[in-house]
C-alpha atoms as a PDB file:
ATOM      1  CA  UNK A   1      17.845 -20.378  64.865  1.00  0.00           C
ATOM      2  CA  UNK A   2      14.488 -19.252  65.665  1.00  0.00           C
ATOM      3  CA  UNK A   3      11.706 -21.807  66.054  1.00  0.00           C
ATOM      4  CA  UNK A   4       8.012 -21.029  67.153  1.00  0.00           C
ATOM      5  CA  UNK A   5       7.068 -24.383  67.009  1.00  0.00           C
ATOM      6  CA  UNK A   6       9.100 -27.695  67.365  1.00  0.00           C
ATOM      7  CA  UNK A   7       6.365 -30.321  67.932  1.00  0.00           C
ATOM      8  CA  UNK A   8       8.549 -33.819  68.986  1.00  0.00           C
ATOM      9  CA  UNK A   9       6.269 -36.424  67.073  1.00  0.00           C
ATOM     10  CA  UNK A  10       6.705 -40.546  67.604  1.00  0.00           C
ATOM     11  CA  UNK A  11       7.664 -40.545  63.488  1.00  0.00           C
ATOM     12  CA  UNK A  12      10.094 -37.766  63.708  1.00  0.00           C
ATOM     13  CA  UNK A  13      11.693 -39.795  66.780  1.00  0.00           C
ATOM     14  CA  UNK A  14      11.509 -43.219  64.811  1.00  0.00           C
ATOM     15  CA  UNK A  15      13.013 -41.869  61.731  1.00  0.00           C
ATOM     16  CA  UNK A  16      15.597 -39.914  63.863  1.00  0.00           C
ATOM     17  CA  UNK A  17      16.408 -43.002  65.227  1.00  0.00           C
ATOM     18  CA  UNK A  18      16.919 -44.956  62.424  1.00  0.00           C
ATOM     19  CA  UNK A  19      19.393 -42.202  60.601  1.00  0.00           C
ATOM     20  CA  UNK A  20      21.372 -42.637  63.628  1.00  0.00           C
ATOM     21  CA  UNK A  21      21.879 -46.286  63.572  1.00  0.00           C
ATOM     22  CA  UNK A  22      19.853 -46.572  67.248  1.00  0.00           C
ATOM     23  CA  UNK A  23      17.918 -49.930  67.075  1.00  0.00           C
ATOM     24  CA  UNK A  24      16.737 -49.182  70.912  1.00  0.00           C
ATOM     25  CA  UNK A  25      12.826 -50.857  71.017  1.00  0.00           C
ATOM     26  CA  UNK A  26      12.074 -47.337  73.110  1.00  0.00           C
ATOM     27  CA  UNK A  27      11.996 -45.138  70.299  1.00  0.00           C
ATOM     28  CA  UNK A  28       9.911 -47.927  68.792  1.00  0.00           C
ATOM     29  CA  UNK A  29       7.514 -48.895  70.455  1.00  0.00           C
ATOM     30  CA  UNK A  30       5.139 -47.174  72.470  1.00  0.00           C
ATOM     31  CA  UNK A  31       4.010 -49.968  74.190  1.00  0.00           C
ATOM     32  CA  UNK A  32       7.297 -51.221  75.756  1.00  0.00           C
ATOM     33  CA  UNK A  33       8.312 -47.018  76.053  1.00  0.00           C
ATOM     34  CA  UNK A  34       5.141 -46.763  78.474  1.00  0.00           C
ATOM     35  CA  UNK A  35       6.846 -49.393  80.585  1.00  0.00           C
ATOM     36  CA  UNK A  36      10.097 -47.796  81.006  1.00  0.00           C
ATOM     37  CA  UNK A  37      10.963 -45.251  83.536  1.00  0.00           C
ATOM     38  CA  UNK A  38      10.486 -42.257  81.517  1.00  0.00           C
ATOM     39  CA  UNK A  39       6.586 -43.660  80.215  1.00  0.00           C
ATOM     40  CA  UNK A  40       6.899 -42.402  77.090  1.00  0.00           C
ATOM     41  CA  UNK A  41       8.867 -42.720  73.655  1.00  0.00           C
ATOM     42  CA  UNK A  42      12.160 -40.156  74.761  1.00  0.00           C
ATOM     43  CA  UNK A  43      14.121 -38.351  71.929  1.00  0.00           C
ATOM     44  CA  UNK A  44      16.987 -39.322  71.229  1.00  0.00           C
ATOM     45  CA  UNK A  45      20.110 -37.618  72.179  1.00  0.00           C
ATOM     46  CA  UNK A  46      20.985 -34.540  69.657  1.00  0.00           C
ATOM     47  CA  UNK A  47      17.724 -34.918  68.511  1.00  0.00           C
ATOM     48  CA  UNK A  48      16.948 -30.655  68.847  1.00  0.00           C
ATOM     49  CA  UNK A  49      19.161 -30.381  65.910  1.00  0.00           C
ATOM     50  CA  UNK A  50      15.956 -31.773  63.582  1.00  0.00           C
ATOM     51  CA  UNK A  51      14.401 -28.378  65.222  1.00  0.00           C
ATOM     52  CA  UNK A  52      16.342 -26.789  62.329  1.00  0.00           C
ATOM     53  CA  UNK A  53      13.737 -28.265  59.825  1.00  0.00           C
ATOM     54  CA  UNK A  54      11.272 -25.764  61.357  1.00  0.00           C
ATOM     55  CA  UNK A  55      13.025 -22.994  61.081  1.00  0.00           C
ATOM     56  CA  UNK A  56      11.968 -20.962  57.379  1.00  0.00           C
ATOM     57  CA  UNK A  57      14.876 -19.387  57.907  1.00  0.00           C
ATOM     58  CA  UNK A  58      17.528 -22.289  58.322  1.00  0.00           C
ATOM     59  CA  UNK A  59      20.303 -20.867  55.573  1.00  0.00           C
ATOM     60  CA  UNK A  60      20.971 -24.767  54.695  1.00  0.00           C
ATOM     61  CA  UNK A  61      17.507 -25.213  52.945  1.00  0.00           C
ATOM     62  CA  UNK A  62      16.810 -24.666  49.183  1.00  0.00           C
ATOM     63  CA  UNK A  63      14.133 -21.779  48.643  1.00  0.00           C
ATOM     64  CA  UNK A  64      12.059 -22.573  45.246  1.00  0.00           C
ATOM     65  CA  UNK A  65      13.295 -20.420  42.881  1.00  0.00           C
ATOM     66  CA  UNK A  66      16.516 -19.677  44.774  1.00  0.00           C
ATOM     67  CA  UNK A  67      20.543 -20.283  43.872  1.00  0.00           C
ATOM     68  CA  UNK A  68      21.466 -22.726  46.560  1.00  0.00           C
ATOM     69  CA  UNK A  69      25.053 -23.749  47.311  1.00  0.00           C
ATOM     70  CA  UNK A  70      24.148 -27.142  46.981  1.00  0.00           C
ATOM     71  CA  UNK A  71      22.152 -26.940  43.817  1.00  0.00           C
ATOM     72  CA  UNK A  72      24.724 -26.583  41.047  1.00  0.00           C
ATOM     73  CA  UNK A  73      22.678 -24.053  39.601  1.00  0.00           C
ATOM     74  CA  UNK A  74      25.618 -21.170  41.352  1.00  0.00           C
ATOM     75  CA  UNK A  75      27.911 -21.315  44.204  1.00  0.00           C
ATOM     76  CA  UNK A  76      29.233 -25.328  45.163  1.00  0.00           C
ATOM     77  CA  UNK A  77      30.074 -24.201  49.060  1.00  0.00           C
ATOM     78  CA  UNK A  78      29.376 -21.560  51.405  1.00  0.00           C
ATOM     79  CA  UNK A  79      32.571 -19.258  51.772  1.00  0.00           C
ATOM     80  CA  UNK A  80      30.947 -16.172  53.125  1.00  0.00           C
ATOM     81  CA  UNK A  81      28.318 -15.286  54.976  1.00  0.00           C
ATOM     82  CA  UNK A  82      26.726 -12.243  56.656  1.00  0.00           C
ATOM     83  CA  UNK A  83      25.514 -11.735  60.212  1.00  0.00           C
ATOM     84  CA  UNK A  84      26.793 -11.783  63.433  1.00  0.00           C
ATOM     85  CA  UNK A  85      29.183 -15.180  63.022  1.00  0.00           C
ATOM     86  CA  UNK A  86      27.864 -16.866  66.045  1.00  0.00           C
ATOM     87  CA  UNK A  87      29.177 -20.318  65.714  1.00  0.00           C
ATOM     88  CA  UNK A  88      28.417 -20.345  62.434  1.00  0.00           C
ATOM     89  CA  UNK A  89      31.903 -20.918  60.454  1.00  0.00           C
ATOM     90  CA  UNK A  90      32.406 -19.006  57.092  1.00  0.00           C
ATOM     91  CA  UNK A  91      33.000 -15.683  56.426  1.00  0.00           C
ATOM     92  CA  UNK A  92      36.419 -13.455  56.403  1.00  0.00           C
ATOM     93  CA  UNK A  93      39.133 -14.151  54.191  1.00  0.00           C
ATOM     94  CA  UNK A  94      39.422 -17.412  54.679  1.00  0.00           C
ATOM     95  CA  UNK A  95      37.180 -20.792  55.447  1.00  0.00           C
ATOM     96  CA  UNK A  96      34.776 -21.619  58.018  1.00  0.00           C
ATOM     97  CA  UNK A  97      34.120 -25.049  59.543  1.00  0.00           C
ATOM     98  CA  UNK A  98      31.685 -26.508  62.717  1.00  0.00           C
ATOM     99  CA  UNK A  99      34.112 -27.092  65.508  1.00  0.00           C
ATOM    100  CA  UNK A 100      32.447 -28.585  68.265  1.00  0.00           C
ATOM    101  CA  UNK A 101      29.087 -28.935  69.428  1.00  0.00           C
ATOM    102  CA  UNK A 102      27.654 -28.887  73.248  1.00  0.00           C
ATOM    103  CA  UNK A 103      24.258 -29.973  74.932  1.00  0.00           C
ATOM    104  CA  UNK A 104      23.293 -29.715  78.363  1.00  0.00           C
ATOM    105  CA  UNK A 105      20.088 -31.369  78.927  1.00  0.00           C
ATOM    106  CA  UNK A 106      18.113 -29.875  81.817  1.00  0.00           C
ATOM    107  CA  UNK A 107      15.038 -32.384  81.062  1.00  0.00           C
ATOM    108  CA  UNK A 108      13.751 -35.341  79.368  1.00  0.00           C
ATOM    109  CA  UNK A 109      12.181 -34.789  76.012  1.00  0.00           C
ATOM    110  CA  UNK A 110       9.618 -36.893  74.712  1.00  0.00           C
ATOM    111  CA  UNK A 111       6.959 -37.405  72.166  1.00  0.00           C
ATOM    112  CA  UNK A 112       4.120 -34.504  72.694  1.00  0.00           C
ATOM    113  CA  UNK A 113       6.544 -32.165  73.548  1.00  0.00           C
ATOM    114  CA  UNK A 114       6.256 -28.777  71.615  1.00  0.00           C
ATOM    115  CA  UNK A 115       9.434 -27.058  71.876  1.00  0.00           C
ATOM    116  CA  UNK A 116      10.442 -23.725  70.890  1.00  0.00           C
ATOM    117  CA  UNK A 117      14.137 -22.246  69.952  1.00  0.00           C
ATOM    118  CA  UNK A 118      15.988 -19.327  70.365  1.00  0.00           C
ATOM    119  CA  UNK A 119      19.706 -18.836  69.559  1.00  0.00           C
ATOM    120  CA  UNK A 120      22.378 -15.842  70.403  1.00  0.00           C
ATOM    121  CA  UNK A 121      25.994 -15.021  70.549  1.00  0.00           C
ATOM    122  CA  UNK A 122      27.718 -16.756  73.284  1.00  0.00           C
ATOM    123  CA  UNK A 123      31.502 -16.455  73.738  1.00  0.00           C
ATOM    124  CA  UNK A 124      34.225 -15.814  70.911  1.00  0.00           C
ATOM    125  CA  UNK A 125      38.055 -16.040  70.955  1.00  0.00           C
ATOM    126  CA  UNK A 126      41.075 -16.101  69.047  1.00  0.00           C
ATOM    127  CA  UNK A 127      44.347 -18.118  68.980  1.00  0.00           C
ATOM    128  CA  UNK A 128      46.968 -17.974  66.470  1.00  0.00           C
ATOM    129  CA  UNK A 129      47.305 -20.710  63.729  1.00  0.00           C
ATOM    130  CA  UNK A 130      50.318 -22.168  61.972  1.00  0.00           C
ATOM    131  CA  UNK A 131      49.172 -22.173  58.251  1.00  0.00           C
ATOM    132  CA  UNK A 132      46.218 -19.607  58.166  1.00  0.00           C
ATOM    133  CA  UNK A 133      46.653 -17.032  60.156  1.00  0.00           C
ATOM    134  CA  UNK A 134      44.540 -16.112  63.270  1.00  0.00           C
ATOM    135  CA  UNK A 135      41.875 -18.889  64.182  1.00  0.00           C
ATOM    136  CA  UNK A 136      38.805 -16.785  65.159  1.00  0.00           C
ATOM    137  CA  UNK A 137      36.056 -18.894  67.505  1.00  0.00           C
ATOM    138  CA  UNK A 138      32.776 -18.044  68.231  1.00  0.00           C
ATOM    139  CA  UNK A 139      29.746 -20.118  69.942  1.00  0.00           C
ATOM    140  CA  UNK A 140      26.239 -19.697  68.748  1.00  0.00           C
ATOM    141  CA  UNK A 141      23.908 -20.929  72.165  1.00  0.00           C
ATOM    142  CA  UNK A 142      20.403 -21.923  71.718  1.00  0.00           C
ATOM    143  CA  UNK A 143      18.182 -22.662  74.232  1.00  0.00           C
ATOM    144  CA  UNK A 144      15.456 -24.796  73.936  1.00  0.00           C
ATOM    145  CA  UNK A 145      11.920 -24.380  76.152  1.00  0.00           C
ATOM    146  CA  UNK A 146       9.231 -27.065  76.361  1.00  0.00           C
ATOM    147  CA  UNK A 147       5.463 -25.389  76.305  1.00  0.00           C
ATOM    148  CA  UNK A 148       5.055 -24.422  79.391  1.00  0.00           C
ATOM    149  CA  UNK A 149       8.235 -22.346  79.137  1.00  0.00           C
ATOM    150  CA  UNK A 150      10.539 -24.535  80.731  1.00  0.00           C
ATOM    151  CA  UNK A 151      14.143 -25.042  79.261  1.00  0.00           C
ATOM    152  CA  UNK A 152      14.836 -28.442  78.416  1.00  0.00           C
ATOM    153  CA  UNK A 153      18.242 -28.210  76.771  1.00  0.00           C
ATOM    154  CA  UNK A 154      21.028 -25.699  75.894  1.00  0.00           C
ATOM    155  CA  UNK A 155      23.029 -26.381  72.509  1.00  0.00           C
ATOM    156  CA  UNK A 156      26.637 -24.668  72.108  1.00  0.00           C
ATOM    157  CA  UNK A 157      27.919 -24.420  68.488  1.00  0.00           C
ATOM    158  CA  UNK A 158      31.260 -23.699  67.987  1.00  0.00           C
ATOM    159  CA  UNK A 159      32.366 -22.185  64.893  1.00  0.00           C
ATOM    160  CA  UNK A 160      36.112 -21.058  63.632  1.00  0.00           C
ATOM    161  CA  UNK A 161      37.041 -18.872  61.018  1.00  0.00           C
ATOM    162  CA  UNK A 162      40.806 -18.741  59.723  1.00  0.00           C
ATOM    163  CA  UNK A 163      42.050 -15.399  58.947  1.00  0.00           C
ATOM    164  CA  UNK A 164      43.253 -16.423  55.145  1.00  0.00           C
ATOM    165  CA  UNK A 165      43.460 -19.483  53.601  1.00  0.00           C
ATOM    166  CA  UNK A 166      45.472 -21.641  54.922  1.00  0.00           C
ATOM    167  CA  UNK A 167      48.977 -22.455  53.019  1.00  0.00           C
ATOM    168  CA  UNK A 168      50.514 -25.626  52.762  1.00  0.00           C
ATOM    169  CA  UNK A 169      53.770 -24.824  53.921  1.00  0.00           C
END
């Protein structure tokens, strides 16, 4: 993911919020948020993930005009895709999933934040599996900077790959 601009906005937080199930009054109400320690509305935990949504690249989005695998117009599920595999499942012979997921939060965000996302390649591996061959792991890190350039938190994606479909025996 690459993201210019990730402005953290109190709506984005409430409605963040409320997907999650978190009925905390700080990502609420500004009011009672001012009181707190932090003195201002915080986002929520695993709340850089929404930076996807401004990304115009983000390969989970529809494009007007487009075949998307969620669509039903083509393709019902991603099984392959191209590029370098960081963390991103898919691809190879057999099926790709999300394995784990990592942050490491270096500082508080909070509303009028404008963040800005890059990702790479972190580390890959293999081990052998029982039913689909080689298990192939690799971590996509991104690393996200507040604007004045500090980093504010590190997200580690970990994607696996099986070698061939797996068989049931």
């Amino acid at each position: 993911m690459a993201v210019d601009r990730f402005p953290i906005e109190a709506g984005h937080v409430m409605m963040f919020a409320r997907s999650i199930g978190d009925a905390d009054e700080i990502y609420y109400n500004e009011d009672y948020a001012r009181s707190t320690e932090i003195g201002n509305i915080p986002a929520p935990p695993t709340f850089v993930q929404a930076g996807a949504q401004f990304d115009p690249d983000y390969f989970l989005r529809p494009r007007i005009g487009q075949e998307w695998f969620g669509s039903a117009k083509g393709p019902t599920g991603i099984t392959q895709r191209s590029g370098s595999g960081g963390g991103s499942g898919g691809g190879g012979g057999g099926g790709g999933l999300h394995a784990e997921q990592h942050y490491v939060y270096h500082k508080q965000l909070k509303v009028g934040d404008v963040l800005s996302a890059t990702t790479k390649p972190g580390k890959s591996w293999e081990k052998q599996g029982r039913r689909g061959g080689k298990l192939m792991f690799s971590e996509s890190v991104t690393e996200y900077r507040d604007q004045a350039g500090e980093l504010v938190v590190t997200a580690t994606s970990v994607g696996v790959r099986t070698e061939r479909p797996a068989t049931s025996s």
